[in-house]
Protein backbone atom coordinates (compact mmCIF):
# COMPACT_ATOMS: atom_id res chain seq x y z
CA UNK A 1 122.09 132.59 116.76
CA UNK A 2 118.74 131.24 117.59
CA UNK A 3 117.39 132.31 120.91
CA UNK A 4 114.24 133.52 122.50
CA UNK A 5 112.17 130.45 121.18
CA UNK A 6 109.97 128.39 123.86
CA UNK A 7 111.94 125.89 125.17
CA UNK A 8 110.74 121.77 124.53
CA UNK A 9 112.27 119.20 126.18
CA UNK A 10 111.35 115.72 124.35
CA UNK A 11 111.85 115.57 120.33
CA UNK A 12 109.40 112.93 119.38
CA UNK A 13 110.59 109.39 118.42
CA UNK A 14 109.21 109.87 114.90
CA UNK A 15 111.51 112.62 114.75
CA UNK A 16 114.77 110.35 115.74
CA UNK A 17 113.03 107.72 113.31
CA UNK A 18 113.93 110.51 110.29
CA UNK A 19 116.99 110.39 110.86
CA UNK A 20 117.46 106.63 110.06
CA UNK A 21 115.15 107.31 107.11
CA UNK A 22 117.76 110.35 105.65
CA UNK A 23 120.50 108.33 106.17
CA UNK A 24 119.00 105.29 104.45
CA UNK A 25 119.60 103.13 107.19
CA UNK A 26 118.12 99.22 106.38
CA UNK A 27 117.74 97.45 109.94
CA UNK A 28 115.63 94.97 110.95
CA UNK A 29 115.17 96.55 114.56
CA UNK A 30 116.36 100.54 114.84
CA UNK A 31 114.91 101.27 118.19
CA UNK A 32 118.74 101.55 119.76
CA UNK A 33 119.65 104.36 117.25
CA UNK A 34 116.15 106.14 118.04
CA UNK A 35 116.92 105.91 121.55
CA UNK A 36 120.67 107.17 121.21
CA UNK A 37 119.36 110.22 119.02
CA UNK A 38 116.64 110.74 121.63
CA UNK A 39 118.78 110.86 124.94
CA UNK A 40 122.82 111.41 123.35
CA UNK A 41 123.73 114.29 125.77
CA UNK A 42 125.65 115.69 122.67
CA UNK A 43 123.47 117.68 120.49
CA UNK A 44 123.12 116.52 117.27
CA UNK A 45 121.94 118.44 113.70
CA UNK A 46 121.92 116.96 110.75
CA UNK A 47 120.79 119.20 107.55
CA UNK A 48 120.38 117.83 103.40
CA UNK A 49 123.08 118.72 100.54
CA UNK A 50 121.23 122.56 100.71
CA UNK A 51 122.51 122.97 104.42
CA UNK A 52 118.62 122.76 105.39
CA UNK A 53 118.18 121.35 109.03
CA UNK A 54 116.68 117.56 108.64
CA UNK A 55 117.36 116.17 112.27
CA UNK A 56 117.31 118.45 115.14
CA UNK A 57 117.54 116.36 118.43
CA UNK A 58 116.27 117.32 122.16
CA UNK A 59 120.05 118.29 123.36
CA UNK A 60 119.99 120.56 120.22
CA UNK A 61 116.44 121.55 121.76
CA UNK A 62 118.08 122.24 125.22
CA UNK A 63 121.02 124.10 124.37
CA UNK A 64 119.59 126.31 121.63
CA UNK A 65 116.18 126.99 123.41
CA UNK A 66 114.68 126.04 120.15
CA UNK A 67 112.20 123.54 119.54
CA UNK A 68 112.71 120.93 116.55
CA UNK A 69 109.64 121.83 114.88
CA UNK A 70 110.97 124.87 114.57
CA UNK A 71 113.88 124.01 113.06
CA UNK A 72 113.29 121.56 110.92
CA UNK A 73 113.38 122.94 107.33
CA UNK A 74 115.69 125.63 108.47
CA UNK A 75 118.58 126.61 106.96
CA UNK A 76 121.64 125.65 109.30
CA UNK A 77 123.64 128.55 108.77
CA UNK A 78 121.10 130.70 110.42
CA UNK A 79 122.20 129.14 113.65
CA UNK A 80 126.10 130.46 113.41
CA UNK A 81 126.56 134.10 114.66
CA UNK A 82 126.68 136.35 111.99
CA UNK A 83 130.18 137.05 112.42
CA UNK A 84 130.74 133.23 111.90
CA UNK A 85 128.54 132.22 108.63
CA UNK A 86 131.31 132.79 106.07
CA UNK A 87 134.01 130.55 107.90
CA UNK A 88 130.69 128.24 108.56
CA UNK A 89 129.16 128.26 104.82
CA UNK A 90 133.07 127.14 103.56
CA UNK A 91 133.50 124.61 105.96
CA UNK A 92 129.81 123.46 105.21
CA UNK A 93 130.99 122.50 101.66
CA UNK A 94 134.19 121.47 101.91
CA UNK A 95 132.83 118.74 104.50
CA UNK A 96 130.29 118.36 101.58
CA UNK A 97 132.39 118.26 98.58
CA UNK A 98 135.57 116.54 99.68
CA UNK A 99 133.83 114.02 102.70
CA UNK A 100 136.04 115.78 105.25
CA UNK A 101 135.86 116.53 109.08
CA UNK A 102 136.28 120.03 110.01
CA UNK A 103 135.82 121.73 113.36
CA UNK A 104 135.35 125.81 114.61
CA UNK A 105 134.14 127.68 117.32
CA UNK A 106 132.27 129.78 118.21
CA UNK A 107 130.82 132.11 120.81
CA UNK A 108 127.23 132.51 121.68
CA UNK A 109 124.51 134.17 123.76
CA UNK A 110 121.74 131.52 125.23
CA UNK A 111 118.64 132.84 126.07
CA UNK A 112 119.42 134.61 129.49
CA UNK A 113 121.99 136.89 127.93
CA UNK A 114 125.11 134.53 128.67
CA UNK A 115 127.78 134.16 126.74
CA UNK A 116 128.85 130.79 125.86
CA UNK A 117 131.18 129.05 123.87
CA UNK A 118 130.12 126.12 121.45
CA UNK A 119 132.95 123.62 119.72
CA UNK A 120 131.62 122.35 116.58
CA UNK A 121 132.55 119.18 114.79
CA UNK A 122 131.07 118.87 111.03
CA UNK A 123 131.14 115.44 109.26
CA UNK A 124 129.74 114.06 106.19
CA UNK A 125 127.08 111.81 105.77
CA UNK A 126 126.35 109.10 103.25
CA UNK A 127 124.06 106.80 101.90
CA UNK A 128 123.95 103.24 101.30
CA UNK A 129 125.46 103.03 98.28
CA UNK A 130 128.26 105.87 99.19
CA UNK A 131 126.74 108.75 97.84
CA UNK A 132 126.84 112.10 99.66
CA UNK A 133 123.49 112.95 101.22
CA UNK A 134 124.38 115.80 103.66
CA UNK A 135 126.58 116.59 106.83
CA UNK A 136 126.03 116.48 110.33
CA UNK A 137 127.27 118.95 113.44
CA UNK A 138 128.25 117.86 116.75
CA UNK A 139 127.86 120.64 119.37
CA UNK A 140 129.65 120.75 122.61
CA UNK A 141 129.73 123.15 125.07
CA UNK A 142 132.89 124.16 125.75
CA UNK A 143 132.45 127.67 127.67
CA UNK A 144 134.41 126.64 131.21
CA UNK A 145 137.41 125.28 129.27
CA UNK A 146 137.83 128.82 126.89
CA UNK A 147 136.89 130.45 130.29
CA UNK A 148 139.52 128.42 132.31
CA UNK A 149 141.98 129.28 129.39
CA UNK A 150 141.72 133.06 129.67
CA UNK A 151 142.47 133.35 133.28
CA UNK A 152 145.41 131.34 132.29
CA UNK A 153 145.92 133.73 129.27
CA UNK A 154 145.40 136.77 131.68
CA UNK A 155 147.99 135.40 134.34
CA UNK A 156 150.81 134.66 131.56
CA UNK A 157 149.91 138.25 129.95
CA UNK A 158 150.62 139.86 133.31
CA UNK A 159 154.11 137.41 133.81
CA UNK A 160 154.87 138.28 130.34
CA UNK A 161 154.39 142.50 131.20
CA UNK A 162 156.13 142.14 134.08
CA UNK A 163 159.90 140.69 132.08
CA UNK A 164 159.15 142.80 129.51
CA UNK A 165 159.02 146.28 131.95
CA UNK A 166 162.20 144.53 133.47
CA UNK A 167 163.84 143.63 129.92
CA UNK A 168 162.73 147.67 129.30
CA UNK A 169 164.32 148.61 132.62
CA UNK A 170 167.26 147.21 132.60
CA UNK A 171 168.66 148.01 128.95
CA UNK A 172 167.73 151.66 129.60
CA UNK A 173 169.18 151.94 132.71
CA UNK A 174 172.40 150.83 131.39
CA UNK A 175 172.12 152.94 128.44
CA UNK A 176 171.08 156.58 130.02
CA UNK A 177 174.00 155.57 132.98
CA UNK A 178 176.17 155.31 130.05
CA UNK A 179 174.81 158.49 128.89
CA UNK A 180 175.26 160.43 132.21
CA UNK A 181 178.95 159.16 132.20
CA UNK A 182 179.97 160.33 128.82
CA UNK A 183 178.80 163.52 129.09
CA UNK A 184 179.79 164.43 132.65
CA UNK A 185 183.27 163.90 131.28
CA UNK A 186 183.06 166.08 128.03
CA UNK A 187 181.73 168.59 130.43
CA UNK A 188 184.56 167.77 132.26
CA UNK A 189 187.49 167.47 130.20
CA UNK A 190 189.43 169.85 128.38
CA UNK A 191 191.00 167.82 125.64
CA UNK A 192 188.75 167.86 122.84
CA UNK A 193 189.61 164.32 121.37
CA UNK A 194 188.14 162.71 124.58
CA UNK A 195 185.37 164.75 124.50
CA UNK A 196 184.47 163.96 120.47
CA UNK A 197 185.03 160.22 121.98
CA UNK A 198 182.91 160.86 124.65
CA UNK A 199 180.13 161.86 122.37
CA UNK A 200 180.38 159.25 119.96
CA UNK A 201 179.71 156.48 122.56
CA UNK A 202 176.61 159.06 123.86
CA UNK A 203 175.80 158.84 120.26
CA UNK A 204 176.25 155.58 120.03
CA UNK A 205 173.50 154.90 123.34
CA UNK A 206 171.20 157.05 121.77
CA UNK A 207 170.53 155.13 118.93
CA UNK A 208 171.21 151.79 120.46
CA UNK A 209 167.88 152.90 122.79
CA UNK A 210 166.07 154.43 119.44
CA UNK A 211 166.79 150.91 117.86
CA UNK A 212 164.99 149.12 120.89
CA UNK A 213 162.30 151.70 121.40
CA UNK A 214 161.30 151.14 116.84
CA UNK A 215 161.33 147.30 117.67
CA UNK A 216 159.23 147.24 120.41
CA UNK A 217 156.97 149.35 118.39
CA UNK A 218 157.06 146.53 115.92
CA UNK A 219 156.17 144.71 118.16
CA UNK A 220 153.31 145.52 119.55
CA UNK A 221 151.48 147.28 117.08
CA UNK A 222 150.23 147.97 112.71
CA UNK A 223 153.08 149.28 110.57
CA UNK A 224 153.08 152.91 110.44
CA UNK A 225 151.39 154.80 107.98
CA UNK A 226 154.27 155.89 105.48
CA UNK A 227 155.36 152.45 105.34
CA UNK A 228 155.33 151.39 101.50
CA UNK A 229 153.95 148.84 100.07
CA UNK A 230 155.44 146.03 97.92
CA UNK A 231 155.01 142.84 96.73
CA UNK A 232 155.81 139.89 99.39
CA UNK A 233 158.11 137.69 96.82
CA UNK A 234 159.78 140.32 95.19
CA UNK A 235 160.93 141.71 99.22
CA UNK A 236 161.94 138.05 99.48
CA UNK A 237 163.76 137.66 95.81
CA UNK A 238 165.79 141.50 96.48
CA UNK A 239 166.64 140.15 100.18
CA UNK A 240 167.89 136.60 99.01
CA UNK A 241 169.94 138.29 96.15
CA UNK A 242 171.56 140.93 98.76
CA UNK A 243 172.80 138.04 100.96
CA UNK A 244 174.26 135.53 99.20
CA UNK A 245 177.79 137.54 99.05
CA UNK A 246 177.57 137.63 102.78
CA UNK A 247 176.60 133.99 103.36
CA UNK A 248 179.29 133.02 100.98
CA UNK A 249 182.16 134.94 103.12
CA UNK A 250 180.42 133.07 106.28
CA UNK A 251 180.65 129.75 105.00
CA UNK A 252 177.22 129.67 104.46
CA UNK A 253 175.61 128.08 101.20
CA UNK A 254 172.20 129.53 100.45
CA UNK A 255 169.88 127.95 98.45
CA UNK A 256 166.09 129.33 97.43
CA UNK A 257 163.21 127.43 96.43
CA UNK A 258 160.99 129.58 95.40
CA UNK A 259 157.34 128.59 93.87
CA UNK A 260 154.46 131.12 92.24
CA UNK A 261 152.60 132.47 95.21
CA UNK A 262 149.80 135.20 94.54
CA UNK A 263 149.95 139.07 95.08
CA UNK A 264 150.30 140.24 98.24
CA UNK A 265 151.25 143.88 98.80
CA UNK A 266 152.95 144.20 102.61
CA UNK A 267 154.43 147.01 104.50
CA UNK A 268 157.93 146.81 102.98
CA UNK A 269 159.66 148.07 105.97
CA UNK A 270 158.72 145.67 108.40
CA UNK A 271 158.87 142.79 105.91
CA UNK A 272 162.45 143.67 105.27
CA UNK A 273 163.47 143.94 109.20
CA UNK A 274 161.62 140.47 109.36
CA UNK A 275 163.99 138.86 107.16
CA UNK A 276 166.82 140.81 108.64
CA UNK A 277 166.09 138.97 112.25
CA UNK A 278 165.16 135.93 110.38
CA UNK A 279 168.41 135.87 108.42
CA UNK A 280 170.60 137.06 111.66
CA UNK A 281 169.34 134.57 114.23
CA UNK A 282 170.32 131.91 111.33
CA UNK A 283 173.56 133.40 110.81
CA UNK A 284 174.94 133.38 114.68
CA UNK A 285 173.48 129.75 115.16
CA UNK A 286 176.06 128.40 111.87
CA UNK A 287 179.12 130.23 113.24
CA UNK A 288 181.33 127.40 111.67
CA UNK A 289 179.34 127.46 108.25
CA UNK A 290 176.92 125.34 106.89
CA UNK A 291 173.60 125.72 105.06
CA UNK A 292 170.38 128.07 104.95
CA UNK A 293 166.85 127.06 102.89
CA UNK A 294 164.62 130.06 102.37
CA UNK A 295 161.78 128.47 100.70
CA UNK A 296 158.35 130.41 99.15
CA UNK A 297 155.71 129.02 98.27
CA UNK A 298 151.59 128.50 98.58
CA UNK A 299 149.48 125.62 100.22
CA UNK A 300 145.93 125.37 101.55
CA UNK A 301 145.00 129.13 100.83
CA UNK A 302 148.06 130.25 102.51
CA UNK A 303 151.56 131.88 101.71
CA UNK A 304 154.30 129.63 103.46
CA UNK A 305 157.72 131.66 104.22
CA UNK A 306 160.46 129.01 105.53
CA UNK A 307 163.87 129.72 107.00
CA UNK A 308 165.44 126.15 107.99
CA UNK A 309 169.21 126.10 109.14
CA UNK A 310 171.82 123.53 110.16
CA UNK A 311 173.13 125.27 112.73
CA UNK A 312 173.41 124.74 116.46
CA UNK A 313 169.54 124.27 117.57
CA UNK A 314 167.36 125.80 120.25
CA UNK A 315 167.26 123.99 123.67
CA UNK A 316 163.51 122.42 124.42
CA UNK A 317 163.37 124.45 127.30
CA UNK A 318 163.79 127.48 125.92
CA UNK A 319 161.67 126.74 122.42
CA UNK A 320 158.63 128.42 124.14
CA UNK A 321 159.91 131.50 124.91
CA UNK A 322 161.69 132.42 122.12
CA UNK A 323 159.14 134.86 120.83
CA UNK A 324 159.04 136.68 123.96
CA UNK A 325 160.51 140.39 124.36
CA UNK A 326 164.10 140.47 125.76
CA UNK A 327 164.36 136.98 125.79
CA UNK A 328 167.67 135.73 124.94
CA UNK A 329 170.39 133.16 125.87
CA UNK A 330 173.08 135.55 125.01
CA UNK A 331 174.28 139.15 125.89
CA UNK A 332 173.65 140.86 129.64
CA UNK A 333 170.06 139.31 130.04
CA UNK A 334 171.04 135.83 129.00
CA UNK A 335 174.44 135.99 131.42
CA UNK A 336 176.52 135.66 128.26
CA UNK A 337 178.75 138.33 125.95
CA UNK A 338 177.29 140.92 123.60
CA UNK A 339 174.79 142.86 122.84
CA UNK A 340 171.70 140.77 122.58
CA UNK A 341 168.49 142.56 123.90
CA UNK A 342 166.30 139.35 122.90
CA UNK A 343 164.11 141.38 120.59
CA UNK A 344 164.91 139.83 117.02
CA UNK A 345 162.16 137.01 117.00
CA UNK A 346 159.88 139.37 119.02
CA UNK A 347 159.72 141.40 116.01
CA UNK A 348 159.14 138.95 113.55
CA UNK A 349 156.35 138.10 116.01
CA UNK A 350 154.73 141.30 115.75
CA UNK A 351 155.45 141.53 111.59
CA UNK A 352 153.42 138.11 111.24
CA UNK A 353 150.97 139.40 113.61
CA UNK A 354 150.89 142.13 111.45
CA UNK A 355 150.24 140.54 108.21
CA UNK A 356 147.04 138.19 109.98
CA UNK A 357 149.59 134.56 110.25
CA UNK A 358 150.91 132.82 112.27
CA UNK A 359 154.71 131.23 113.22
CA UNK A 360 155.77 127.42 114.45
CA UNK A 361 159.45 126.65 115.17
CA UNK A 362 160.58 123.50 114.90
CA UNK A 363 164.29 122.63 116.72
CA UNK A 364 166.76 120.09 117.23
CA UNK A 365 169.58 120.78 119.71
CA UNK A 366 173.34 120.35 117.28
CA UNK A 367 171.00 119.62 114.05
CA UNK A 368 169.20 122.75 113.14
CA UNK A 369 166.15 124.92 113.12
CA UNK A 370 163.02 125.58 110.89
CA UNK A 371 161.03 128.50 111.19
CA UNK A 372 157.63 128.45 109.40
CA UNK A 373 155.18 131.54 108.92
CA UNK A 374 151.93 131.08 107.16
CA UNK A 375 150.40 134.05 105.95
CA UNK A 376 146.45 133.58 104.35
CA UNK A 377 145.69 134.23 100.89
CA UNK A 378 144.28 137.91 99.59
CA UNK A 379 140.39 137.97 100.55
CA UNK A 380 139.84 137.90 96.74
CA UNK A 381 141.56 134.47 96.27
CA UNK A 382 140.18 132.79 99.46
CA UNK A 383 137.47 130.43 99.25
């Protein structure tokens, strides 16, 4: 990021006057453009089709301590962190190439050591007869919103800790009292079919609390290290061809639309319990029947992995919150029946964390649910 460079307050008006010239602007009088490029508060950079900086105006001199005639003749990219030219360079050309808007952001140091936090808006720019002549960034300074956000982040983050030691709490307390109980009567009794009962529901605790303690692992961190490797569709193909008997004997038709996606080894493992949550929280919400779409396929460098139902829907209310640990509607924490621990769509949270996507759920109360993850591309097949 450029920094360090003696600071100049006033670009000169012949300066602003380029800008009319690279754009090919034909006006009898330009003197109100010159005078919005001179004083805009937003700073503005405008560089040629080889990303070299062409208009550099005094906010750009202000917030990047860098005097235009400096800059001018630079190359644009050596103004995005390091960290930040790849994303940068793409979005550079695609707002070249295809004449569309993009935005990023990114952090940065000003010339006192600070960090800041710069929103940047890239458009294309044409001539008079339509043809592409460059692009042009619009900078704003957005460090007290991003800083606003993180306290906000950092208070949620402590909420959130604080149900999930509770959600942790509670489920083990049950279980090890359950424990205690069984086994102070086999020590107890002398009839040895209560006491192989007695173990079994010990048993029975024990892995009920291993089962929570592996998804909360999931959860919050990488696969493990022994985890194999597979291919993403062919996981998807084996887990669609396992459950259609099952679906069937629900009431539940299954269909699969599956499209050519490229090669993308995952942790098998985790993949598989993905689907597994995916599939179950699908299941319980059609307990009458009706229909499932698991859909595959790629769009805009990305991997798309649907699971849409027809079943009951998730209340607004609780559509936020439905990737948080022990959340649930059902069993003891959700004042219902069964034994729900809210940790299904947790884990498929932490799986797609895993894997570098993302997740959006989409719900309508009585009509159904649709669950998207987007995964990105391999490196080798991204722009």
């Amino acid at each position: 990021m450029v920094q360090g460079l003696s600071a100049r307050r006033r670009m000169s008006v012949g300066r602003c006057a380029a800008l009319m010239a690279f754009a090919g602007a034909d006006m009898a009088d330009d003197s109100l453009y010159r005078l919005l490029c001179r004083y805009v508060g937003l700073p503005l950079v405008a560089a040629d089709t080889e990303f070299r900086i062409r208009i550099w105006n005094p906010a750009a001199e202000r917030l990047f301590n860098a005097p235009a005639d400096r800059m001018i003749g630079t190359p644009l990219l050596d103004v995005v962190p390091e960290e930040y030219q790849s994303l940068a360079l793409r979005l550079f050309h695609r707002t070249l190439l295809h004449a569309e808007t993009s935005e990023f952001e990114i952090p940065y140091r000003d010339a006192r050591g600070a960090e800041r936090f710069l929103a940047v808006t890239l458009s294309p720019l044409f001539d008079d007869a339509g043809a592409r002549i460059g692009i042009c960034a619009g900078v704003r300074d957005i460090t007290r919103r991003v800083l606003a956000e993180k306290e906000i982040a950092a208070g949620q983050t402590m909420t959130a800790l604080g149900t999930l030691c509770g959600g942790v709490a509670h489920h083990f307390n049950n279980l090890l009292g359950g424990i205690g109980t069984s086994v102070d009567f086999a020590l107890t009794t002398a009839d040895a079919g209560a006491t192989r009962r007695a173990l079994r529901l010990t048993a029975d605790s024990v892995a009920r609390a291993a089962k929570i303690t592996r998804s909360l692992l999931t959860f919050a961190r990488s696969q493990p290290e022994d985890d194999e490797r597979m291919e993403l569709a062919r996981i998807v193909r084996q887990w669609v061809q396992e459950l259609r008997p099952t679906l069937a004997d629900r009431r539940i038709h299954l269909v699969f639309d599956e499209k050519p996606i490229p090669v993308l080894d995952v942790p098998h493992k985790h993949v598989r319990t993905m689907l597994e949550e995916l599939t179950a929280n699908a299941v319980e919400a059609m307990p009458d029947g009706g229909e499932l779409w698991i859909r595959l396929f790629p769009r805009d460098g990305e991997i798309h992995l649907v699971f849409e139902d027809t079943g009951v829907g998730i209340a607004p209310e609780h559509l936020a919150h439905i990737f948080d640990p022990f959340f649930t509607t059902k069993g003891e924490l959700g004042g219902g029946p069964g034994g729900h621990v809210g940790l299904g769509l947790a884990v498929v949270h932490g799986v797609v964390r895993e894997l570098g996507g993302a997740v959006s759920t989409q719900s309508q109360p009585g009509r159904g649910t649709r669950l998207e993850i987007r995964v990105p591309f391999p490196a080798s097949l991204r722009e």
